[in-house]
Protein backbone atom coordinates (compact mmCIF):
# COMPACT_ATOMS: atom_id res chain seq x y z
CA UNK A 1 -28.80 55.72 -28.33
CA UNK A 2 -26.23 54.13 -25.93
CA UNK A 3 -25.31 50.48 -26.28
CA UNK A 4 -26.22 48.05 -24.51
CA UNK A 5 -23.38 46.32 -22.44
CA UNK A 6 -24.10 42.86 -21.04
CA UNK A 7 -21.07 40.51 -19.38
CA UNK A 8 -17.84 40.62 -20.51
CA UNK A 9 -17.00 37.53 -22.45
CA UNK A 10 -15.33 34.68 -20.31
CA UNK A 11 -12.29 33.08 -21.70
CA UNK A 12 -12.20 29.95 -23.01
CA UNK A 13 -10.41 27.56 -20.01
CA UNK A 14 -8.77 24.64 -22.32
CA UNK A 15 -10.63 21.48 -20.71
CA UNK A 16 -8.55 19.70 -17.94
CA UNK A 17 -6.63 16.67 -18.09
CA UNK A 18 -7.85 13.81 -15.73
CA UNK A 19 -6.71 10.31 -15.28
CA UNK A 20 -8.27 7.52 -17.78
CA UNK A 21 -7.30 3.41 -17.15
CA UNK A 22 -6.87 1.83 -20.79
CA UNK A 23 -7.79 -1.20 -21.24
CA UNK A 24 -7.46 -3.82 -23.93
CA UNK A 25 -11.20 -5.98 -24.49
CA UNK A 26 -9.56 -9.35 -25.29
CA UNK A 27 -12.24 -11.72 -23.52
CA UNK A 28 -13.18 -11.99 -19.75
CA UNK A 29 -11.30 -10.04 -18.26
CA UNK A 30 -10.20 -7.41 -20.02
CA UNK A 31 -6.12 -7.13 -19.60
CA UNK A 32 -5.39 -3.89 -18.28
CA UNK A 33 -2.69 -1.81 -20.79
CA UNK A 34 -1.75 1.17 -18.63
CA UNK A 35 -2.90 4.97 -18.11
CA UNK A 36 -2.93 7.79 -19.41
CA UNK A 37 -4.17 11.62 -18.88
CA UNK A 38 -6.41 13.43 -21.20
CA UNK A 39 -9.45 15.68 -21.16
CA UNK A 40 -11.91 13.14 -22.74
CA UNK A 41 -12.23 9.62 -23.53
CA UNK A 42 -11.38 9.86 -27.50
CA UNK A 43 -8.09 11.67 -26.64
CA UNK A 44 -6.72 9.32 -23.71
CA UNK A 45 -7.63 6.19 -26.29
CA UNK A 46 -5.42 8.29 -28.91
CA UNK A 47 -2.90 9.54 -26.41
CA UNK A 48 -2.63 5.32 -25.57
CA UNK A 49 -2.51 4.02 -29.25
CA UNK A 50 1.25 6.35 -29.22
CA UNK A 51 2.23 6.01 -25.71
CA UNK A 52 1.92 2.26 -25.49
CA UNK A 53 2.85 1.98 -29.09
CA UNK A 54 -0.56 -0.32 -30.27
CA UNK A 55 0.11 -0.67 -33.68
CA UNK A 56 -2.61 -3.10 -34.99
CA UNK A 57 -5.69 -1.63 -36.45
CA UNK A 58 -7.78 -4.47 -34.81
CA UNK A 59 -6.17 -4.13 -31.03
CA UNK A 60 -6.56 -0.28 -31.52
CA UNK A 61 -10.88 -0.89 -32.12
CA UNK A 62 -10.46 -3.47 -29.06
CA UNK A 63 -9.30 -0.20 -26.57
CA UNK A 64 -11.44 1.14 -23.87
CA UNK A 65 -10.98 4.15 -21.31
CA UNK A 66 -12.76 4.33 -17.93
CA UNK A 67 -12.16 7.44 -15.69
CA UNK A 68 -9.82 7.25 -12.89
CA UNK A 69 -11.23 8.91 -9.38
């Protein structure tokens, strides 16, 4: 019996960096910290804690990323 051959696998693309605005939630409004590019949210809020050196355990909770474009 022959085998079967279906699609050859695709390769696994690594997931593309975009744009992300960091912000810091302080009160109304939130004050603006920089930005940053990553491939998700999680990574551009750790790729912010080192790149704008945020040191503090309770400003690091207190981050937030929103997509740029």
């Amino acid at each position: 019996m022959a085998k079967k051959r279906g699609p050859p696998p695709k390769a696994a693309h690594p997931p593309r960096e975009v744009a992300w605005s960091i912000s810091r939630i302080t009160g109304t409004p939130a004050r603006y910290v920089g930005q940053v590019y990553a491939a998700n949210e999680a990574d551009a809020i750790k790729r912010a804690i080192e790149e704008f050196n945020v040191h503090n355990p309770e400003m690091q909770k207190r981050l937030v990323a929103r997509r740029v474009g």
